[in-house]
Structure formats: structure tokens, C-alpha cells
N, C-alpha and C. Protein backbone atom coordinates (compact mmCIF):
# COMPACT_ATOMS: atom_id res chain seq x y z
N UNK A 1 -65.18 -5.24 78.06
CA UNK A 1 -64.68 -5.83 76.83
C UNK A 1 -65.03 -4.91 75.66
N UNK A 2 -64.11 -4.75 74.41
CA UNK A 2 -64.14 -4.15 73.40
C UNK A 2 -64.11 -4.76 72.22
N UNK A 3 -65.08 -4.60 71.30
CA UNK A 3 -65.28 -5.48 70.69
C UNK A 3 -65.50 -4.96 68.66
N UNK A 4 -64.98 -5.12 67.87
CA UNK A 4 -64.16 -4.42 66.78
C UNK A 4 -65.16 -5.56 65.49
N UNK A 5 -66.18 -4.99 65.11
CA UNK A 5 -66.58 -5.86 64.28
C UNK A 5 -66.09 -5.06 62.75
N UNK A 6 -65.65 -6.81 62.31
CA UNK A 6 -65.01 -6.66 60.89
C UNK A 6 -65.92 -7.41 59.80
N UNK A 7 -65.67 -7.13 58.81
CA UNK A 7 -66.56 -7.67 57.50
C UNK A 7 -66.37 -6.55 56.13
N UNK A 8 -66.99 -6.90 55.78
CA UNK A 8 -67.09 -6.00 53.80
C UNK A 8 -67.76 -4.83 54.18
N UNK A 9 -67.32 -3.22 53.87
CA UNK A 9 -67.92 -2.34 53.92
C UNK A 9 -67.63 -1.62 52.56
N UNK A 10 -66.66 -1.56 51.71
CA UNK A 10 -66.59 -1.15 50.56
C UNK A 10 -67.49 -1.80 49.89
N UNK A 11 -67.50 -2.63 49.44
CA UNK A 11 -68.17 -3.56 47.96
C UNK A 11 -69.50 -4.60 48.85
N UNK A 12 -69.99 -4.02 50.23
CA UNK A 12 -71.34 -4.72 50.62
C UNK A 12 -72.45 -4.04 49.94
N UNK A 13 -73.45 -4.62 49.61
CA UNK A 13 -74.77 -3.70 49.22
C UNK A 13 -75.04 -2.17 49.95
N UNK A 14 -75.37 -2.89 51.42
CA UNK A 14 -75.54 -2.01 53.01
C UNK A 14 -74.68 -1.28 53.03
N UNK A 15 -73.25 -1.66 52.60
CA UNK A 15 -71.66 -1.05 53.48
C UNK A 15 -71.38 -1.91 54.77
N UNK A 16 -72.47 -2.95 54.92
CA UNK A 16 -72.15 -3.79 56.00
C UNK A 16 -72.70 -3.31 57.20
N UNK A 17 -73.92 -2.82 57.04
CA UNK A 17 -74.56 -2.28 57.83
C UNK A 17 -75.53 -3.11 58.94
N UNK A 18 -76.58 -3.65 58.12
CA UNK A 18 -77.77 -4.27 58.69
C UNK A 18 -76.77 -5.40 59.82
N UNK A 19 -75.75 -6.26 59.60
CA UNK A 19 -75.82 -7.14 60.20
C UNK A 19 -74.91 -6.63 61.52
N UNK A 20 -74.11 -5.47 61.06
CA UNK A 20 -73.12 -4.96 62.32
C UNK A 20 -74.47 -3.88 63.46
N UNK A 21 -75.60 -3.81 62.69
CA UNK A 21 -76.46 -3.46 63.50
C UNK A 21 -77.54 -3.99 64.15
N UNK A 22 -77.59 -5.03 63.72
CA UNK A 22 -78.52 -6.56 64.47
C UNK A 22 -77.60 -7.09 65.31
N UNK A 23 -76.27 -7.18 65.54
CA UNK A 23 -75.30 -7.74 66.51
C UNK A 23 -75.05 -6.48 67.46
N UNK A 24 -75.44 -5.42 67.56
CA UNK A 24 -74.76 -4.92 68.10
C UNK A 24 -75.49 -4.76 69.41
N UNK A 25 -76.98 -4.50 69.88
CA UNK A 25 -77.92 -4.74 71.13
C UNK A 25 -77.28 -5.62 71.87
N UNK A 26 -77.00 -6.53 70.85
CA UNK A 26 -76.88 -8.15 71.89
C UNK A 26 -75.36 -7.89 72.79
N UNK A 27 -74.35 -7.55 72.09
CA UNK A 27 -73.17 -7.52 72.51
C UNK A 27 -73.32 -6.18 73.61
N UNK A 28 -73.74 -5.62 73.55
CA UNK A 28 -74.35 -4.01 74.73
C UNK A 28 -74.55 -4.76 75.46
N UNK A 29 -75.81 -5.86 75.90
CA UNK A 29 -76.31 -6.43 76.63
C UNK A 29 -75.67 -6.86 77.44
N UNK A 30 -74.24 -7.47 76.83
CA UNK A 30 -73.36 -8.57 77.90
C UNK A 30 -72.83 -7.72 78.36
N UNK A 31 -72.44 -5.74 78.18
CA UNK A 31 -71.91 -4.84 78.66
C UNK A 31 -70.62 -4.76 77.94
N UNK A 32 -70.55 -5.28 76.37
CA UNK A 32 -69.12 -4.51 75.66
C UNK A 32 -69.23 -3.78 75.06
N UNK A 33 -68.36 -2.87 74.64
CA UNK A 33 -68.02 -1.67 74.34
C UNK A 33 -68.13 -2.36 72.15
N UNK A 34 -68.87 -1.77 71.57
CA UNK A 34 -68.82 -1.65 70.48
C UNK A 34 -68.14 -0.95 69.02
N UNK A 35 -67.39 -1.46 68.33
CA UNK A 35 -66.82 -0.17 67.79
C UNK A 35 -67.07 -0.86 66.50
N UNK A 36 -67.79 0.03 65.68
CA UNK A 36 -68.55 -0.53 64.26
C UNK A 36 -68.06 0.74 63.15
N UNK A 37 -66.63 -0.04 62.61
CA UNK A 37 -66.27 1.19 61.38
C UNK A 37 -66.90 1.70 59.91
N UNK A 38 -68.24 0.74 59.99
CA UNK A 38 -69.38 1.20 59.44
C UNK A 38 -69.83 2.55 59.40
N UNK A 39 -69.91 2.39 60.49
CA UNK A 39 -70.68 3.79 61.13
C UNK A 39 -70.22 4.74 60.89
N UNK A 40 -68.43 4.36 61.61
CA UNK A 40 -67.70 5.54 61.91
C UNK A 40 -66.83 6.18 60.26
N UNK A 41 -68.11 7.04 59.90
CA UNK A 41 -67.30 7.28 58.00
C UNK A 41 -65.83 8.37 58.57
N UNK A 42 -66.16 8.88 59.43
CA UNK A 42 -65.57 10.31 59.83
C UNK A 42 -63.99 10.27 60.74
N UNK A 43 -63.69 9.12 61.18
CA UNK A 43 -62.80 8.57 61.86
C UNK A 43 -61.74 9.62 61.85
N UNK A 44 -60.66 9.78 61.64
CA UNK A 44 -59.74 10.73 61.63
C UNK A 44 -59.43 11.93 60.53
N UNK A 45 -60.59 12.02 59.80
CA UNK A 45 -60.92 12.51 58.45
C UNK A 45 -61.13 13.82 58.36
N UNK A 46 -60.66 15.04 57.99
CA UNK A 46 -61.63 15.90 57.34
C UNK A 46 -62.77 15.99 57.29
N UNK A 47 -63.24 17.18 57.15
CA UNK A 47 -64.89 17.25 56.28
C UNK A 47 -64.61 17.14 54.87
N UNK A 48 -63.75 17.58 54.82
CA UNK A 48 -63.24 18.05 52.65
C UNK A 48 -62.78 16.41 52.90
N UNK A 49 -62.29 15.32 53.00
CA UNK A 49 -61.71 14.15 53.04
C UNK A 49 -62.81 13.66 53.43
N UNK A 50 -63.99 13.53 54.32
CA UNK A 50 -65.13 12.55 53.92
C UNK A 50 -65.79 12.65 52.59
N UNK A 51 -65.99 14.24 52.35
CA UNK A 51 -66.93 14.59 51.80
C UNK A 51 -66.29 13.59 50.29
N UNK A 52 -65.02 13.75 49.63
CA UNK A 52 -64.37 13.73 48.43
C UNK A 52 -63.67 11.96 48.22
N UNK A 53 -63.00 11.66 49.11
CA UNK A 53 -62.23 10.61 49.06
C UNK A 53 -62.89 9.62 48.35
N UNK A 54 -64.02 9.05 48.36
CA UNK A 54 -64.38 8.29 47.04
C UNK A 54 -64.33 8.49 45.58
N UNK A 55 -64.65 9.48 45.63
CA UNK A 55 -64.34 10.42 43.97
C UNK A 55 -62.65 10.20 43.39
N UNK A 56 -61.73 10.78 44.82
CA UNK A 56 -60.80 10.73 44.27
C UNK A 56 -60.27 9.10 43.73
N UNK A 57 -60.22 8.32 44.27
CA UNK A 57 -60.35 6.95 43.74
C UNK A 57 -60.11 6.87 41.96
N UNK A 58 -60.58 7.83 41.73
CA UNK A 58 -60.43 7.41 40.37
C UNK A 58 -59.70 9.02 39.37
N UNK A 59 -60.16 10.17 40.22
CA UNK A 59 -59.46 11.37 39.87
C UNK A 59 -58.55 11.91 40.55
N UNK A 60 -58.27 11.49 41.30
CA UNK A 60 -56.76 11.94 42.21
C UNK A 60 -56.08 11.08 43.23
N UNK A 61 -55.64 9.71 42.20
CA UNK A 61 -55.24 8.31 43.43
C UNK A 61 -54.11 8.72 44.59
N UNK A 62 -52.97 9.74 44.11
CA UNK A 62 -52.71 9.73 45.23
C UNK A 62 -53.25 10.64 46.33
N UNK A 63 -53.66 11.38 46.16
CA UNK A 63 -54.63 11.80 47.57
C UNK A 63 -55.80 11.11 47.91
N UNK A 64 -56.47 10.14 46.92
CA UNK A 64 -57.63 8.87 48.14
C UNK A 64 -56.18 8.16 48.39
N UNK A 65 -55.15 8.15 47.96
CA UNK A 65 -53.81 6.87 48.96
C UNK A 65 -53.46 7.57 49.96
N UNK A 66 -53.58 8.50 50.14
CA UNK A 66 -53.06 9.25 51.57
C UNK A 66 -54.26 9.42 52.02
N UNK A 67 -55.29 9.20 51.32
CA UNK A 67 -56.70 9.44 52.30
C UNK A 67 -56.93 8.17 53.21
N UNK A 68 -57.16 6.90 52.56
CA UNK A 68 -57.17 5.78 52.57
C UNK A 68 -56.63 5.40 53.75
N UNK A 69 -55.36 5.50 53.65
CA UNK A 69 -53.78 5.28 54.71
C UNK A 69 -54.23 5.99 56.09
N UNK A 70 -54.87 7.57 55.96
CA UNK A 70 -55.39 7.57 57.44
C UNK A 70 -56.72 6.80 58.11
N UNK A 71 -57.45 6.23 57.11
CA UNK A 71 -58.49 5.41 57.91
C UNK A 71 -58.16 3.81 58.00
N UNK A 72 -56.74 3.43 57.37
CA UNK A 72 -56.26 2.33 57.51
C UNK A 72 -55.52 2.46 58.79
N UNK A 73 -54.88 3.42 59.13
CA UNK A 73 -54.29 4.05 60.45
C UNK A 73 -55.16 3.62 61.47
N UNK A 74 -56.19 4.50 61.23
CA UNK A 74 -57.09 4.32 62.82
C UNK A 74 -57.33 3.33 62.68
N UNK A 75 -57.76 2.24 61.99
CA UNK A 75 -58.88 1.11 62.46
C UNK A 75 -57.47 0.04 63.24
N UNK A 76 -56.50 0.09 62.39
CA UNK A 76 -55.30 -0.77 62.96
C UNK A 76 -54.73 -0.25 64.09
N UNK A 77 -54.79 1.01 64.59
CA UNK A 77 -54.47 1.49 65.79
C UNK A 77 -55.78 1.20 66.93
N UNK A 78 -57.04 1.19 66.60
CA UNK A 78 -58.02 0.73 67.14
C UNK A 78 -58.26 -0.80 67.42
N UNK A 79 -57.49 -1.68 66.71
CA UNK A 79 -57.62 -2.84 66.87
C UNK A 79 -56.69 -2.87 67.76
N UNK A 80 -55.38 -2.52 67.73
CA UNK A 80 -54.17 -2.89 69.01
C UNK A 80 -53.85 -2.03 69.46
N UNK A 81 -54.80 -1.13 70.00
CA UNK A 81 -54.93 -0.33 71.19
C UNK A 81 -56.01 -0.76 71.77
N UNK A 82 -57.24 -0.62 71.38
CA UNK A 82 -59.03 -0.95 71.87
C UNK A 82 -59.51 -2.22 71.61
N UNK A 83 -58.85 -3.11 71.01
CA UNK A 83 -60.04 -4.35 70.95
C UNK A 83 -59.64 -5.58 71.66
N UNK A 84 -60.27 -6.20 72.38
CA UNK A 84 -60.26 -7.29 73.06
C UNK A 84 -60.78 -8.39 72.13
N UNK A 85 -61.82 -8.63 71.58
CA UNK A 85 -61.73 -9.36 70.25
C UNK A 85 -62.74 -8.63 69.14
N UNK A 86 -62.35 -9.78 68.40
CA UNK A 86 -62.86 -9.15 66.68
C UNK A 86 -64.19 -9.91 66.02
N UNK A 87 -65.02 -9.54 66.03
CA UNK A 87 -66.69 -10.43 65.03
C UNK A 87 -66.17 -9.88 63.71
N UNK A 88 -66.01 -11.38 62.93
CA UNK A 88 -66.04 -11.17 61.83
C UNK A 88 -67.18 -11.42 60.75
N UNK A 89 -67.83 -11.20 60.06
CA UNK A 89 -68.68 -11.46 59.11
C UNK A 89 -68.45 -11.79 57.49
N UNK A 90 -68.07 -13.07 57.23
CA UNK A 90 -67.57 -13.66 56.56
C UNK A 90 -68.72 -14.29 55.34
N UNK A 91 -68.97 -12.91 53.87
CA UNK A 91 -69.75 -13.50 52.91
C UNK A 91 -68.58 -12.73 51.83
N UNK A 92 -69.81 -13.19 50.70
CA UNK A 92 -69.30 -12.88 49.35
C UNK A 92 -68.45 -11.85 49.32
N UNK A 93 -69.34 -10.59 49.41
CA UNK A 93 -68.45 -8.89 49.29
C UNK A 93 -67.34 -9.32 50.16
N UNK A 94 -66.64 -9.86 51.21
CA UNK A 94 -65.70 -9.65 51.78
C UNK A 94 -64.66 -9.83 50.98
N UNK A 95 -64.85 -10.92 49.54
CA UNK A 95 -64.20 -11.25 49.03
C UNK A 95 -63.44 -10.24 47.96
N UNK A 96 -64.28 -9.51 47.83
CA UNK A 96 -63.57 -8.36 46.58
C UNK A 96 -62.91 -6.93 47.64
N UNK A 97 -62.77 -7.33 48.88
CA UNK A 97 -62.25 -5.77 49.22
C UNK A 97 -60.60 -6.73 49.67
N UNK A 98 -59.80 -6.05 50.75
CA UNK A 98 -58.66 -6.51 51.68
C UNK A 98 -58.62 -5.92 53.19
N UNK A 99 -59.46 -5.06 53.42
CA UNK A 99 -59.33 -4.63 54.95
C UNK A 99 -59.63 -5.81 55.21
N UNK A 100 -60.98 -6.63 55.52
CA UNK A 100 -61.03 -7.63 56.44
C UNK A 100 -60.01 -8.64 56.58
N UNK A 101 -59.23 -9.10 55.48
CA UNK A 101 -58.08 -9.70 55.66
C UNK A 101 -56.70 -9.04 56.54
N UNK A 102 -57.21 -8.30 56.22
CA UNK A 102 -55.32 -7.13 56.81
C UNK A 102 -56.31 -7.48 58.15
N UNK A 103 -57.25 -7.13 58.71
CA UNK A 103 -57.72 -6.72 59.94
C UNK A 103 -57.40 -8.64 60.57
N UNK A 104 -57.79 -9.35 60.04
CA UNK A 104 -57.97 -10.96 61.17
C UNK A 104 -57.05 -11.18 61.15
N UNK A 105 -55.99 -10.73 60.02
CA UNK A 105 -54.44 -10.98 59.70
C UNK A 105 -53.41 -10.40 61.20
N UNK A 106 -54.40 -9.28 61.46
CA UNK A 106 -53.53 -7.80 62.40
C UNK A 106 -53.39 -8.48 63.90
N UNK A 107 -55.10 -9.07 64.01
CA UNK A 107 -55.62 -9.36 64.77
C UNK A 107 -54.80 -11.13 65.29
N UNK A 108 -54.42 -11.74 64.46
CA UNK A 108 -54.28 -13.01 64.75
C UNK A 108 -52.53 -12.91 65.52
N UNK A 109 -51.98 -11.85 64.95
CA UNK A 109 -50.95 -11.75 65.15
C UNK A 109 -50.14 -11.11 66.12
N UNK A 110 -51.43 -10.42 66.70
CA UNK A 110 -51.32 -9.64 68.19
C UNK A 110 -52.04 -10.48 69.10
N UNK A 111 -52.31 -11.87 69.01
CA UNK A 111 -53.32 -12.61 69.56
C UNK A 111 -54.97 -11.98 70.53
N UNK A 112 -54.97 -11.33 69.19
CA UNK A 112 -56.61 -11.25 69.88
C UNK A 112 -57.91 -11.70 69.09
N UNK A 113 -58.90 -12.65 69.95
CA UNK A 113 -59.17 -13.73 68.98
C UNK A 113 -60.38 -13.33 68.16
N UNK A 114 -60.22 -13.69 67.20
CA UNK A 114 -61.34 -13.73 66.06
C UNK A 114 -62.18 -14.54 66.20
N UNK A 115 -63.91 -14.05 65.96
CA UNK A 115 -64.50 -14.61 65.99
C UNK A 115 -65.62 -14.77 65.00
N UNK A 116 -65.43 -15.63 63.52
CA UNK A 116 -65.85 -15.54 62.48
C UNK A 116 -67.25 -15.97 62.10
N UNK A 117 -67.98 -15.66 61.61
CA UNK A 117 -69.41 -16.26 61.35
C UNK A 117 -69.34 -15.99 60.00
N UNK A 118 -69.55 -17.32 59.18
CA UNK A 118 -69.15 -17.60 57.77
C UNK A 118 -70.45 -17.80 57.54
N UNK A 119 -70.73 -16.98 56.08
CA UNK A 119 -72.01 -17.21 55.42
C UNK A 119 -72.00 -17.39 53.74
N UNK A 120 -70.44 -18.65 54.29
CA UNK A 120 -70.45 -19.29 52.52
C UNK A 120 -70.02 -20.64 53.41
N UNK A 121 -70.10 -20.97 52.58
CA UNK A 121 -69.23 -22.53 53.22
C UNK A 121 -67.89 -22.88 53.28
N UNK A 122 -67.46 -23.03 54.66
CA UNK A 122 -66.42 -22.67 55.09
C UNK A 122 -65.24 -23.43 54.21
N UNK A 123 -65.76 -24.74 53.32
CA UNK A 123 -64.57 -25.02 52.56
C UNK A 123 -64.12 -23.68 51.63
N UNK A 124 -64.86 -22.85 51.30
CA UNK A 124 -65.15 -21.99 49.76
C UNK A 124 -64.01 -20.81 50.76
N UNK A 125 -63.55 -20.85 52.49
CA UNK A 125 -63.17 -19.46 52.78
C UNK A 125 -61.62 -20.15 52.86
N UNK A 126 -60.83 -19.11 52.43
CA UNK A 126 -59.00 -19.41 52.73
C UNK A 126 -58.63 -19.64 54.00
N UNK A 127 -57.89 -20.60 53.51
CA UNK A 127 -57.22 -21.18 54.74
C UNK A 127 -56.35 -20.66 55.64
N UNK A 128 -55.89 -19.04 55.11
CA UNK A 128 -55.29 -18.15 56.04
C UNK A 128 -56.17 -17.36 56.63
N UNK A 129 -57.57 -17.25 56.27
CA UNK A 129 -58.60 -16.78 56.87
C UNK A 129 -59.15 -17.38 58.35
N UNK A 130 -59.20 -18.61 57.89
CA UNK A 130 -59.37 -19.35 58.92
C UNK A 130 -58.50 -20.03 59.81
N UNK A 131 -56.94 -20.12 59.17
CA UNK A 131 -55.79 -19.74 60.27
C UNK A 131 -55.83 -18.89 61.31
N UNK A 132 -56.75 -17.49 60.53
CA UNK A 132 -56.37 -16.51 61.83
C UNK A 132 -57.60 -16.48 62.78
N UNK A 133 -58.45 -17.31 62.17
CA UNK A 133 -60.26 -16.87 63.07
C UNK A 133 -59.25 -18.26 64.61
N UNK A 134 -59.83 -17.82 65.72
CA UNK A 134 -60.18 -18.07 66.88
C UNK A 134 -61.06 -19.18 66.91
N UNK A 135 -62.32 -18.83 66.50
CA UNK A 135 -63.78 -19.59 66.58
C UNK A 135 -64.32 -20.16 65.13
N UNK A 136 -65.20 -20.70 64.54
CA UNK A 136 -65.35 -20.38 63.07
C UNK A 136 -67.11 -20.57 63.21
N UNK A 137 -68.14 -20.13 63.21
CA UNK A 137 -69.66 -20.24 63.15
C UNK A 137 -70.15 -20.03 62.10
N UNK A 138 -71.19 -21.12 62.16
CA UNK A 138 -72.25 -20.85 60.61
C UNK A 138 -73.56 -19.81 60.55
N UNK A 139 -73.68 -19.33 61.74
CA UNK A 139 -74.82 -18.55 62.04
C UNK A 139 -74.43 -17.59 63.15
N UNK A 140 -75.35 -16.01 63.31
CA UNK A 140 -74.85 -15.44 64.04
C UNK A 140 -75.84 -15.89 65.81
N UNK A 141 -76.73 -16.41 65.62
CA UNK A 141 -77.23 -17.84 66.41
C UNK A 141 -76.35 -18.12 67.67
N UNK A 142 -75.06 -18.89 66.73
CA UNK A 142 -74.58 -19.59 67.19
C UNK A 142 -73.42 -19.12 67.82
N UNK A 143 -73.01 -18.31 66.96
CA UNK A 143 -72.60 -17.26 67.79
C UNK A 143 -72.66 -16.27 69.32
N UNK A 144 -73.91 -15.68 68.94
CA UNK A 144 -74.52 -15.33 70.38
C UNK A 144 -74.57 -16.43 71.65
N UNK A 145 -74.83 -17.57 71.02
CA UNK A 145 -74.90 -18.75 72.25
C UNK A 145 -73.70 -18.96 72.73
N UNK A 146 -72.61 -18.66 72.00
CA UNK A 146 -70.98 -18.71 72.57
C UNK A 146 -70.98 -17.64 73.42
N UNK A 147 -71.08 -16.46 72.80
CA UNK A 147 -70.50 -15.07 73.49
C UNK A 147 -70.99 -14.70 74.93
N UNK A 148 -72.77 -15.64 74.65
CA UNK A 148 -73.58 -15.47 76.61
C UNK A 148 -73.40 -15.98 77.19
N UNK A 149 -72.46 -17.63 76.72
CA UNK A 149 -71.59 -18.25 77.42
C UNK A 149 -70.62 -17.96 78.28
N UNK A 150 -70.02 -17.69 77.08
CA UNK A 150 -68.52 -17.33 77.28
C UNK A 150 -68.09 -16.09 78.07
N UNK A 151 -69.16 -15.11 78.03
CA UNK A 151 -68.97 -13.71 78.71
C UNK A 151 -70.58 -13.50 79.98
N UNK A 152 -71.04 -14.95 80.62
CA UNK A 152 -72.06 -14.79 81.32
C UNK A 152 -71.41 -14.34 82.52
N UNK A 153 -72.09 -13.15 83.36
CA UNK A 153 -72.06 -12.91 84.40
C UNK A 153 -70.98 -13.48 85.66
N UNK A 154 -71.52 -14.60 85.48
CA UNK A 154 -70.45 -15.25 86.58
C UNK A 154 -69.25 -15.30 86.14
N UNK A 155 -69.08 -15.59 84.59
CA UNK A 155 -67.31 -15.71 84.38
C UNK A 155 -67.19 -14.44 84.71
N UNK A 156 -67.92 -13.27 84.23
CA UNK A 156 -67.35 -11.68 85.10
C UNK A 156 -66.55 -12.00 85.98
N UNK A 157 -67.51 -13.04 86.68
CA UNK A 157 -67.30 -12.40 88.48
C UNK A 157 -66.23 -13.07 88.85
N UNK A 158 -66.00 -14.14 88.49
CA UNK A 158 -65.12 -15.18 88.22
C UNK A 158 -63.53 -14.67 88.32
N UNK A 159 -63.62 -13.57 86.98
CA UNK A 159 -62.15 -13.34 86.43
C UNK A 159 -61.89 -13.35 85.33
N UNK A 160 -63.16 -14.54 84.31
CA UNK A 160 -61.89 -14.75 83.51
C UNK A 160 -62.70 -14.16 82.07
N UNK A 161 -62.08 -14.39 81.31
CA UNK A 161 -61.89 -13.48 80.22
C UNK A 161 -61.86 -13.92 78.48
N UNK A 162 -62.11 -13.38 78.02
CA UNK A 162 -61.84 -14.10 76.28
C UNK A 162 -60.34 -14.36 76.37
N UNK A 163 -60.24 -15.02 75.12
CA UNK A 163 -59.05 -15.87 74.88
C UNK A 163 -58.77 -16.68 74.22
């Protein structure tokens, strides 16, 4: 299983770091494949295009828009090529960027299921947000207790599969 965690990386404190890296042992554990675009600054990029593309943002928009557009490329080609499902991480910062929306949006619509852990209260999140989540959790807790469920050993052996 491949597994595509989404959340706020522009406008997070971290970049959305700490929590895509406290989830990520656990999900190894059950034996899925991790892909954390946190991490990955370098994705289909340049060195001169990592190094610059924030800058340009404000001194040369259309080259961060053609910069932009190739790391909007990969992650959407990575979601419906590589991901079997999606962890979403659902707080404040998510609210001021739009990847995570385009992404559960991408995701809901190729049916592969979202699996959201909200850390506002879920009345306060849109209702097309939560149209597209799969699952909806208040903790990542509770979460994990689904996923060792849902992906324990025997369903391996079993056959069967997220969904």
C-alpha cells in the first residue's frame, strides 16, 4: 500500500513537518510505502528552481507559475499513479493555502479514499472537504486504531484491501 500524506506545507509553522513525521514509523510498520511532499522540496525541480522559486513569488510570477505547475504536476501525477490512499491533516494553516483541497478534491474523484484527521472542529471544516474525506477522525489516535485494523495482517492475508 501507498500512502500520500496531505495537509498545509506552505503557510504551516513546520511546513507540515512534525506531524507527517510522527505518522510516518507507524504506517512503515503496517509495511506501506510512504510518500511525504514535505520532504520531497526537490521533486521534479532544478537546483536553480529549488534554490529560487520562493523568491520568485513575488519578483518573477511567471516563472514561480511555471515553477509551481511542475510541482503541482508531480504530486497529482503521484496521487493517480502511486497512491492507494491519502492522510489528511486537517488544521488552521490548511486553510490559507489550496493544494490540500485540489489534492482530496483529485483524490475523491479518482476514488481513492481519504483519510482525514481534523484538528478544528469538524463543523468549522467545508462541506466539500468533507464530501471528499472517506473517513473523518478527531485524533491521529484514532486514526492509527483504524489503519491496524483495517490493514492487520490477516486482512493481508485475506485479500482485502482499503476502500
Amino acid at each position: 500500500m501507498r500512502v500520500y500524506l496531505s495537509g498545509a506545507i506552505e503557510y504551516a509553522p513546520d511546513h507540515g513537518r512534525a506531524w507527517r513525521s510522527a505518522i510516518t514509523p507507524f504506517l512503515e510498520s503496517l509495511g506501506h510505502q510512504v510518500y511525504d511532499p514535505a520532504l520531497d522540496e526537490k521533486k521534479n525541480l532544478t537546483d536553480h528552481e529549488v534554490a529560487n522559486f520562493r523568491s520568485w513569488k513575488s519578483a518573477d510570477l511567471p516563472r514561480f507559475q511555471e515553477t509551481i505547475r511542475k510541482i503541482i504536476d508531480y504530486d497529482l501525477d503521484w496521487i493517480e499513479q502511486q497512491t492507494d490512499y491519502i492522510i489528511c491533516h486537517w488544521d488552521e494553516h490548511v486553510l490559507k493555502g489550496a493544494g490540500t483541497q485540489a489534492e482530496l478534491t483529485f483524490a475523491y474523484r479518482l476514488n481513492i479514499p481519504v483519510y482525514l484527521v481534523a484538528s478544528m472542529p469538524v463543523s468549522k471544516i467545508s462541506g466539500w472537504i468533507l464530501g471528499c474525506s472517506t473517513n473523518v477522525f478527531t485524533s491521529f489516535d484514532d486514526l492509527q486504531s483504524f489503519l491496524a485494523q483495517r490493514f492487520a495482517p490477516a486482512n493481508s492475508a485475506s485479500g482485502q484491501t482499503a476502500g
